[in-house]
PDB file of N, CA and C in Angstrom:
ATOM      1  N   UNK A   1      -3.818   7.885  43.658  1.00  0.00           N
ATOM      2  CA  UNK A   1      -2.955   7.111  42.777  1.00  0.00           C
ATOM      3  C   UNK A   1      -3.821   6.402  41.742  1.00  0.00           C
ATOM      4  N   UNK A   2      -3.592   6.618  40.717  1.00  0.00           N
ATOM      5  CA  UNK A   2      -4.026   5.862  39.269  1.00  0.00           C
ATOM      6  C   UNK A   2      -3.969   4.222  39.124  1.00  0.00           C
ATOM      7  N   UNK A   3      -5.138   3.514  39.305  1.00  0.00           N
ATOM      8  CA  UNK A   3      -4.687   2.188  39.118  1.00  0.00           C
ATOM      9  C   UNK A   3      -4.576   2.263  37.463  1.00  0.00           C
ATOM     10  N   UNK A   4      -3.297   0.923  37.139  1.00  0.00           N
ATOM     11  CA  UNK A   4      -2.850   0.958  36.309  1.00  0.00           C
ATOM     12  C   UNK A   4      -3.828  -0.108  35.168  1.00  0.00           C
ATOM     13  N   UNK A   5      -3.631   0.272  33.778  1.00  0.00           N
ATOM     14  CA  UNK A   5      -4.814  -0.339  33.184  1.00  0.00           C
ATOM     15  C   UNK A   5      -4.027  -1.928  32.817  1.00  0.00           C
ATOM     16  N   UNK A   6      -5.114  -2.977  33.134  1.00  0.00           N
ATOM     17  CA  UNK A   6      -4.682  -4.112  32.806  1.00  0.00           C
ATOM     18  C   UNK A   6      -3.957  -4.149  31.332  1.00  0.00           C
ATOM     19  N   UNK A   7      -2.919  -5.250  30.506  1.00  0.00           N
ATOM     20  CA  UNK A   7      -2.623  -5.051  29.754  1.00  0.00           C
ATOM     21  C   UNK A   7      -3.319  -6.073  28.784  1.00  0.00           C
ATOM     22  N   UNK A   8      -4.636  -6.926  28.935  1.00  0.00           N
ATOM     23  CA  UNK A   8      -5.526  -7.331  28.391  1.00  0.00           C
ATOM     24  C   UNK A   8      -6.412  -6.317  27.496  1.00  0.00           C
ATOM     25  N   UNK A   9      -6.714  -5.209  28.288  1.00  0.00           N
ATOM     26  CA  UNK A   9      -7.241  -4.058  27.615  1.00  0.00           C
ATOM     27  C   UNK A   9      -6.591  -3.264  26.969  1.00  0.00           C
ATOM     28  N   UNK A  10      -5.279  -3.235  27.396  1.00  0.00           N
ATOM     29  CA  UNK A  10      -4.167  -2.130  26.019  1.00  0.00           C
ATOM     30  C   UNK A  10      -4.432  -2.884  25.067  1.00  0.00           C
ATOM     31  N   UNK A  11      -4.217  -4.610  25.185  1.00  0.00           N
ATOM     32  CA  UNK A  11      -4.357  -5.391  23.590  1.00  0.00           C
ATOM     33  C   UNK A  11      -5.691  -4.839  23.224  1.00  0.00           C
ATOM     34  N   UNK A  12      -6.600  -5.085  23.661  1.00  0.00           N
ATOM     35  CA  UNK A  12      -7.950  -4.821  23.087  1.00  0.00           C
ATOM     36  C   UNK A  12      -8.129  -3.665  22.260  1.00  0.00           C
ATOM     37  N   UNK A  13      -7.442  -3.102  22.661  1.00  0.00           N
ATOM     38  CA  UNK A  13      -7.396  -1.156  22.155  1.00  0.00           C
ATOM     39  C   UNK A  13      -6.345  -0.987  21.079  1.00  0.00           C
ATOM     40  N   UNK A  14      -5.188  -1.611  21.089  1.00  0.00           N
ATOM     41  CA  UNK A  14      -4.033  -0.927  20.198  1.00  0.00           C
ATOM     42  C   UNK A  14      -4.255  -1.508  18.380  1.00  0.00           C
ATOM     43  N   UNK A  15      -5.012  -2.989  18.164  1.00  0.00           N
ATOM     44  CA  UNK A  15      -5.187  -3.024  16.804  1.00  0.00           C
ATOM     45  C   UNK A  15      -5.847  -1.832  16.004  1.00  0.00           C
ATOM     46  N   UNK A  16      -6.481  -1.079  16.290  1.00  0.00           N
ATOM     47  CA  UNK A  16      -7.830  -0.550  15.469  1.00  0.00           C
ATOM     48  C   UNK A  16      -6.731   0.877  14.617  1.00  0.00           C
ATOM     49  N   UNK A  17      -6.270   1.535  15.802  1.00  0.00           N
ATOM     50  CA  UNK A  17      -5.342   2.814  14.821  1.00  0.00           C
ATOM     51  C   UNK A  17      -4.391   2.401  14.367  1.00  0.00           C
ATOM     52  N   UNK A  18      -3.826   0.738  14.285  1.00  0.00           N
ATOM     53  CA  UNK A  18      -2.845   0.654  13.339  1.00  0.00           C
ATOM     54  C   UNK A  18      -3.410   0.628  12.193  1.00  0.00           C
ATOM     55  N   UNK A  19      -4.787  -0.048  12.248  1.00  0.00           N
ATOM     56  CA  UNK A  19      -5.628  -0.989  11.004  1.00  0.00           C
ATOM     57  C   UNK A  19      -5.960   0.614  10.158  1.00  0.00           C
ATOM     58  N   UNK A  20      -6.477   1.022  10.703  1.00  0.00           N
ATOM     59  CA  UNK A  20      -7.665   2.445  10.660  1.00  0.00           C
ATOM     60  C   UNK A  20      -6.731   2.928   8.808  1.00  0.00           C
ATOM     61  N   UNK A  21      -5.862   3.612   9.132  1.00  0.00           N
ATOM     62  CA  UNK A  21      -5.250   3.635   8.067  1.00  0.00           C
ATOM     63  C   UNK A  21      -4.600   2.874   6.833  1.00  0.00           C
ATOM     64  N   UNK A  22      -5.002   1.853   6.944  1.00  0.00           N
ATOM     65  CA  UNK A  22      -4.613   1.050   6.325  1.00  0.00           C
ATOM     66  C   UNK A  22      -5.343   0.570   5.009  1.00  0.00           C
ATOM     67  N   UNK A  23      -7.031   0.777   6.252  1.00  0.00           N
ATOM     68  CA  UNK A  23      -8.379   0.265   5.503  1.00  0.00           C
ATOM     69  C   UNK A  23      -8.949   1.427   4.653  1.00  0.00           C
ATOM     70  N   UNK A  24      -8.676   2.729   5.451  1.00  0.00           N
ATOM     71  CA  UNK A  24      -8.488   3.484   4.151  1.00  0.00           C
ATOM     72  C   UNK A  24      -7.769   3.926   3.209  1.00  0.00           C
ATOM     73  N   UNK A  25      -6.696   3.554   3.427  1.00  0.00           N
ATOM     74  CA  UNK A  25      -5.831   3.546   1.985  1.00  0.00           C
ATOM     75  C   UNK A  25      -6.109   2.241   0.931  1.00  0.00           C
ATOM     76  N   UNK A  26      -6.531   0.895   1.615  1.00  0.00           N
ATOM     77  CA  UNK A  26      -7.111   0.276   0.917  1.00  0.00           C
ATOM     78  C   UNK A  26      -8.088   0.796  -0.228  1.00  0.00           C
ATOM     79  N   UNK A  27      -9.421   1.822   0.433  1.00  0.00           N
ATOM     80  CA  UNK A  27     -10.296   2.470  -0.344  1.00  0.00           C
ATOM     81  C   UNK A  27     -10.205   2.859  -1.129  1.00  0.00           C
ATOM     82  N   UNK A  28      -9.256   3.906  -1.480  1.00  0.00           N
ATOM     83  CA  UNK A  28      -8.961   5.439  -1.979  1.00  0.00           C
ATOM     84  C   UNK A  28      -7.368   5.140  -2.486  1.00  0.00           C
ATOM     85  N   UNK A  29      -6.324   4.990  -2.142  1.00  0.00           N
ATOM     86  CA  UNK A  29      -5.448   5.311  -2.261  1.00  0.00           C
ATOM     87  C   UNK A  29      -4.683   4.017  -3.539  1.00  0.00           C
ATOM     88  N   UNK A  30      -4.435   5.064  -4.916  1.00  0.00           N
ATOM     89  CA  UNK A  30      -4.155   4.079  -5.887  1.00  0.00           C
ATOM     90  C   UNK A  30      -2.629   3.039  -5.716  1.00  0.00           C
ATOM     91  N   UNK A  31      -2.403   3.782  -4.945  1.00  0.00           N
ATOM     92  CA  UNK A  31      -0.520   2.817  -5.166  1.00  0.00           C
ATOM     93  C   UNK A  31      -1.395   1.820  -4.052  1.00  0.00           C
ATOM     94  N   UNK A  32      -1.385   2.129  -3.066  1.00  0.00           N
ATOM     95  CA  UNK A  32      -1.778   0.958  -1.876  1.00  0.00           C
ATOM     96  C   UNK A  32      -2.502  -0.137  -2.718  1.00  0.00           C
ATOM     97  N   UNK A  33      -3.443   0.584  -3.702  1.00  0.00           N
ATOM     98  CA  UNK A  33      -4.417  -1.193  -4.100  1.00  0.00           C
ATOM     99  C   UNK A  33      -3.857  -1.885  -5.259  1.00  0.00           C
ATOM    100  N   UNK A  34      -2.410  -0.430  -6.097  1.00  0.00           N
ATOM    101  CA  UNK A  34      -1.705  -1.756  -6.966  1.00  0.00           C
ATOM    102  C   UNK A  34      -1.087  -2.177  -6.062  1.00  0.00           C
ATOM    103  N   UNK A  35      -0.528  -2.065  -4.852  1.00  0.00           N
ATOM    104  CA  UNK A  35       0.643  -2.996  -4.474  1.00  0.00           C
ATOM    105  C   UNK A  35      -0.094  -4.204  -3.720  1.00  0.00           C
ATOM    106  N   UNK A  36      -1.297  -3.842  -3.072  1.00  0.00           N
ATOM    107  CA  UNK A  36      -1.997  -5.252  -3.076  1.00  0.00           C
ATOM    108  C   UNK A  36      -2.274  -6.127  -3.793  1.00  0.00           C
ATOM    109  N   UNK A  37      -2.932  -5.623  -5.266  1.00  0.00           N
ATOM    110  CA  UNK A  37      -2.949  -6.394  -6.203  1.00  0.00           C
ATOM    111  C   UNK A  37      -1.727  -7.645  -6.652  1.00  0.00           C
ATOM    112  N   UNK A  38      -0.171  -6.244  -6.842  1.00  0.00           N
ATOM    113  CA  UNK A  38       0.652  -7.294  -6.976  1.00  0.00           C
ATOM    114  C   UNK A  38       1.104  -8.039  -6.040  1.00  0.00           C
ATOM    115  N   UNK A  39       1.027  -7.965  -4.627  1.00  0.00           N
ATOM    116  CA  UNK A  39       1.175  -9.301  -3.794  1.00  0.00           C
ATOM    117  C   UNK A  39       0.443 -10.224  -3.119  1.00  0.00           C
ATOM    118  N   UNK A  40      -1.342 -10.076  -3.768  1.00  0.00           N
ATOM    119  CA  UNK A  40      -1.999 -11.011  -3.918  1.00  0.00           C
ATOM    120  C   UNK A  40      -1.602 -12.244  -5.504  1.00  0.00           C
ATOM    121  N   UNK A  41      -1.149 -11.473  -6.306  1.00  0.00           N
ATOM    122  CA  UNK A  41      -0.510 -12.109  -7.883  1.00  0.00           C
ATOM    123  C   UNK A  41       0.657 -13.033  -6.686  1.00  0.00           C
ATOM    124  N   UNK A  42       1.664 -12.471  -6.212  1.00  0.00           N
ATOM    125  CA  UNK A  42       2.173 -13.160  -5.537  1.00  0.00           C
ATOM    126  C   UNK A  42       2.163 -14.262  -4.659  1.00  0.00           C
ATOM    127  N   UNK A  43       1.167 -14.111  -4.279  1.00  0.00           N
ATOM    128  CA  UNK A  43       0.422 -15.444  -3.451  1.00  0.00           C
ATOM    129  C   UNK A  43       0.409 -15.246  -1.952  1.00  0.00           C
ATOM    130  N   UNK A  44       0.223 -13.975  -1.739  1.00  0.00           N
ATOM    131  CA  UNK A  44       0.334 -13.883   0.097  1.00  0.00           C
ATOM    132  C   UNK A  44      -1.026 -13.589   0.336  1.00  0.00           C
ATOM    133  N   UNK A  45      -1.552 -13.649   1.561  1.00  0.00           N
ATOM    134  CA  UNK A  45      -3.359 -13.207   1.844  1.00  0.00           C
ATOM    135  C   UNK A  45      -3.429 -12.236   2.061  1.00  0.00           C
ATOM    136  N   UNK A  46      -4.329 -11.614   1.902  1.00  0.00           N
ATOM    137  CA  UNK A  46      -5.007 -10.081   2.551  1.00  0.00           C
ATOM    138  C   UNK A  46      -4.221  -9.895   3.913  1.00  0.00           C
ATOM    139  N   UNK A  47      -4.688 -10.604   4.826  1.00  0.00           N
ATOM    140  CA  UNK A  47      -4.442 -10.639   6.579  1.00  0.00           C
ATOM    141  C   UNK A  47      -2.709  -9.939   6.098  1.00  0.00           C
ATOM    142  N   UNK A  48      -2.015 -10.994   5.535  1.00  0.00           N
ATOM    143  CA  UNK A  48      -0.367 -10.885   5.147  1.00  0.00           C
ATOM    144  C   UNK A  48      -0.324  -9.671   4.908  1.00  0.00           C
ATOM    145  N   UNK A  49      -0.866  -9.327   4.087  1.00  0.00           N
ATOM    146  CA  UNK A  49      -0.690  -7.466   2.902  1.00  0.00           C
ATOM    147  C   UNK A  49      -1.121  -6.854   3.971  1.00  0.00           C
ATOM    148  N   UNK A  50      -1.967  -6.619   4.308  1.00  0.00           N
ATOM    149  CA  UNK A  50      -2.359  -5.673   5.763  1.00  0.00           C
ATOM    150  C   UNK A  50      -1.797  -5.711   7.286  1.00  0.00           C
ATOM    151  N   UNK A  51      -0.926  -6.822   7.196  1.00  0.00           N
ATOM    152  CA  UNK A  51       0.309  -6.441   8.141  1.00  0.00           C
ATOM    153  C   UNK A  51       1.244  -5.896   7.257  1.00  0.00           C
ATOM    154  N   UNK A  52       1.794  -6.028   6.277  1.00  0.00           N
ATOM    155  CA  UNK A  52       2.986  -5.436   5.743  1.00  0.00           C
ATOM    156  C   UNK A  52       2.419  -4.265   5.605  1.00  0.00           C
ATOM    157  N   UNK A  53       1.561  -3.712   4.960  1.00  0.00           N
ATOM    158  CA  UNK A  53       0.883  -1.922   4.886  1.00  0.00           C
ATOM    159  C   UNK A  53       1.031  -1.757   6.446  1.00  0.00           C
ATOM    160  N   UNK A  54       1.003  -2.096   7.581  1.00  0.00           N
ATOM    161  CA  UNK A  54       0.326  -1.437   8.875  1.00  0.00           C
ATOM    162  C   UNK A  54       2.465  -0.999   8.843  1.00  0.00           C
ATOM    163  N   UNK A  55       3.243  -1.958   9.244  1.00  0.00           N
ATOM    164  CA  UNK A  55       4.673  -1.756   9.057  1.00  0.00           C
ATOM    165  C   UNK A  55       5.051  -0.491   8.502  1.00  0.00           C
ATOM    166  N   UNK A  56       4.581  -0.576   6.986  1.00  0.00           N
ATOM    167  CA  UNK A  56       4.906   0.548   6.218  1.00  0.00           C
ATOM    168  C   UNK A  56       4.425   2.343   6.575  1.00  0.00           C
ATOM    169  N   UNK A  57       2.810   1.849   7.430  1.00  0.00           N
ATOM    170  CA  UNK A  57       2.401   3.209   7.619  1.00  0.00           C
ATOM    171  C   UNK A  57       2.562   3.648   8.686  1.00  0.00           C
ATOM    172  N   UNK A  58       3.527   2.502   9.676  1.00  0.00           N
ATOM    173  CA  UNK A  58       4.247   2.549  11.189  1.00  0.00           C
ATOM    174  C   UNK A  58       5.215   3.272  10.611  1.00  0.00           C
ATOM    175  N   UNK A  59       6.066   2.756   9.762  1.00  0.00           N
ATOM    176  CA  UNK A  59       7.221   3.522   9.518  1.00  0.00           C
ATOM    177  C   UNK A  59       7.623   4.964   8.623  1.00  0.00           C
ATOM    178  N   UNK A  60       6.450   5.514   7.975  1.00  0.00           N
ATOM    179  CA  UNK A  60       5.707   6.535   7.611  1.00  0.00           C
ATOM    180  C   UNK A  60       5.939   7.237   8.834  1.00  0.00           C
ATOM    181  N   UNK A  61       4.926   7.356  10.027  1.00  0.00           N
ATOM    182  CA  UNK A  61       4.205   8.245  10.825  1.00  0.00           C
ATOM    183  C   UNK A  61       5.636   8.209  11.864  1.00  0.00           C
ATOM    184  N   UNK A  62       6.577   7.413  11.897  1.00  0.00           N
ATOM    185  CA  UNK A  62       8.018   7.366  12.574  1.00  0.00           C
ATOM    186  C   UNK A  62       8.838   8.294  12.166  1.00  0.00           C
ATOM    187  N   UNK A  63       8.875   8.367  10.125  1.00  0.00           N
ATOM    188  CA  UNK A  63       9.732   9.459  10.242  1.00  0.00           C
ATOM    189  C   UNK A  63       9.177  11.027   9.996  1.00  0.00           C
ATOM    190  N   UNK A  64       7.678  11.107  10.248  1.00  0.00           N
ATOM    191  CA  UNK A  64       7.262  12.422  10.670  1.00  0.00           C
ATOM    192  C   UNK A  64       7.084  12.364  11.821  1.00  0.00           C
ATOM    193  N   UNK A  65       7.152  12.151  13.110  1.00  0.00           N
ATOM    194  CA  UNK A  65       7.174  12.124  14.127  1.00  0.00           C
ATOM    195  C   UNK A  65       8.706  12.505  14.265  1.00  0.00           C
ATOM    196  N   UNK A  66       9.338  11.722  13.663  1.00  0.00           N
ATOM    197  CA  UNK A  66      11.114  12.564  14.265  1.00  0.00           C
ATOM    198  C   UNK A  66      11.403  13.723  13.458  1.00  0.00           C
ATOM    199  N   UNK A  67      10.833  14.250  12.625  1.00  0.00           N
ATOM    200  CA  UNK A  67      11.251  15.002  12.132  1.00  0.00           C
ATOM    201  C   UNK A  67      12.219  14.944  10.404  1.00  0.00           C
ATOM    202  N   UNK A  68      11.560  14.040  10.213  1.00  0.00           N
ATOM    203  CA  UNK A  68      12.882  13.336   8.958  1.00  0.00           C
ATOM    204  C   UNK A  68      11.962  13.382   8.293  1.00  0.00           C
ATOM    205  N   UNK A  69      10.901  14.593   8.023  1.00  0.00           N
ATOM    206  CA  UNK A  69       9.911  14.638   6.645  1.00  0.00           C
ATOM    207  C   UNK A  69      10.510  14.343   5.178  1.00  0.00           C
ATOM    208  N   UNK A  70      11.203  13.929   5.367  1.00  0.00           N
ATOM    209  CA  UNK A  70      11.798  13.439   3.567  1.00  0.00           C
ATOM    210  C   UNK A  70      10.902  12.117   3.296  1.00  0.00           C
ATOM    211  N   UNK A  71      10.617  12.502   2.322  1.00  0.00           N
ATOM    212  CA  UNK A  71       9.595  11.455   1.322  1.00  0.00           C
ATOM    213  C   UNK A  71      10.310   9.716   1.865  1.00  0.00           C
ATOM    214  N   UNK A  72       9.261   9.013   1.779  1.00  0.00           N
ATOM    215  CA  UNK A  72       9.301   7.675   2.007  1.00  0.00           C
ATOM    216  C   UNK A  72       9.748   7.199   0.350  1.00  0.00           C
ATOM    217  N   UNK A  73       9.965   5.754   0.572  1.00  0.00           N
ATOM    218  CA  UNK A  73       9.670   5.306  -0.711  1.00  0.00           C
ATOM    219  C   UNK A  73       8.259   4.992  -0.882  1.00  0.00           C
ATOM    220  N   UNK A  74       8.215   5.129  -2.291  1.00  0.00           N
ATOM    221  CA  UNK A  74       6.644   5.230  -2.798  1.00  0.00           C
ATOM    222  C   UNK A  74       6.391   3.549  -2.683  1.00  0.00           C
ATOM    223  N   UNK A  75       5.202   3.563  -2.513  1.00  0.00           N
ATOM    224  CA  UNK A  75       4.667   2.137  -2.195  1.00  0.00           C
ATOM    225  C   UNK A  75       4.828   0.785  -3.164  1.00  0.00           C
ATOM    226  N   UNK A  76       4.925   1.368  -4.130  1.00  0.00           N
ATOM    227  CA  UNK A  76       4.649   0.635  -5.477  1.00  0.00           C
ATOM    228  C   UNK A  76       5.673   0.013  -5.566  1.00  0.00           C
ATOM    229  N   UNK A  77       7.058   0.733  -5.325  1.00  0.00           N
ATOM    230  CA  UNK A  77       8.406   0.169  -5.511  1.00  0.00           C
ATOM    231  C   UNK A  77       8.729  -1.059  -4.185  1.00  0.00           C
ATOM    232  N   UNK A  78       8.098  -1.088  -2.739  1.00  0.00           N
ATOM    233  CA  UNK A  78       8.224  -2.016  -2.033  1.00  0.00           C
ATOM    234  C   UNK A  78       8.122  -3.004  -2.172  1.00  0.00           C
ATOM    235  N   UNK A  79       8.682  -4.215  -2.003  1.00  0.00           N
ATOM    236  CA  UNK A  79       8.643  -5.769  -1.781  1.00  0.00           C
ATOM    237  C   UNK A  79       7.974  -6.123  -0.987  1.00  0.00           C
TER     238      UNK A  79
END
């Protein structure tokens, strides 16, 4: 029987592949760094914008995972 993994260590483990994509779309990816731009103009922090991107690329990889490959809205247009 499998002992079961504490859930101190799932926390430890589950930030990094939300972040992972995020930090590279930060890099590379032009809509991701205007829409940071405009909601740093806005007045929210980095930490803020990089939870709202992790949301957005949660809800991305949700509707290719079900099967609902129809285009997202493009980033730029999000609030």
């Amino acid at each position: 029987m499998a002992t079961p993994i504490p859930a101190k260590a799932v926390l430890e483990f589950t930030p990094r592949p939300r972040t992972l994509p995020v930090i590279v779309r930060l890099r590379s990816h032009l809509p991701t760094l205007a829409y940071m731009q405009r909601r740093l103009a806005e007045g929210l922090t980095k930490r803020e914008i990089i939870r709202c991107l992790k949301r957005f690329v949660a809800r991305e990889i949700y509707a290719h995972l079900c099967g609902g490959l129809r285009a997202s809205e493009p980033l730029a247009n999000t609030a």
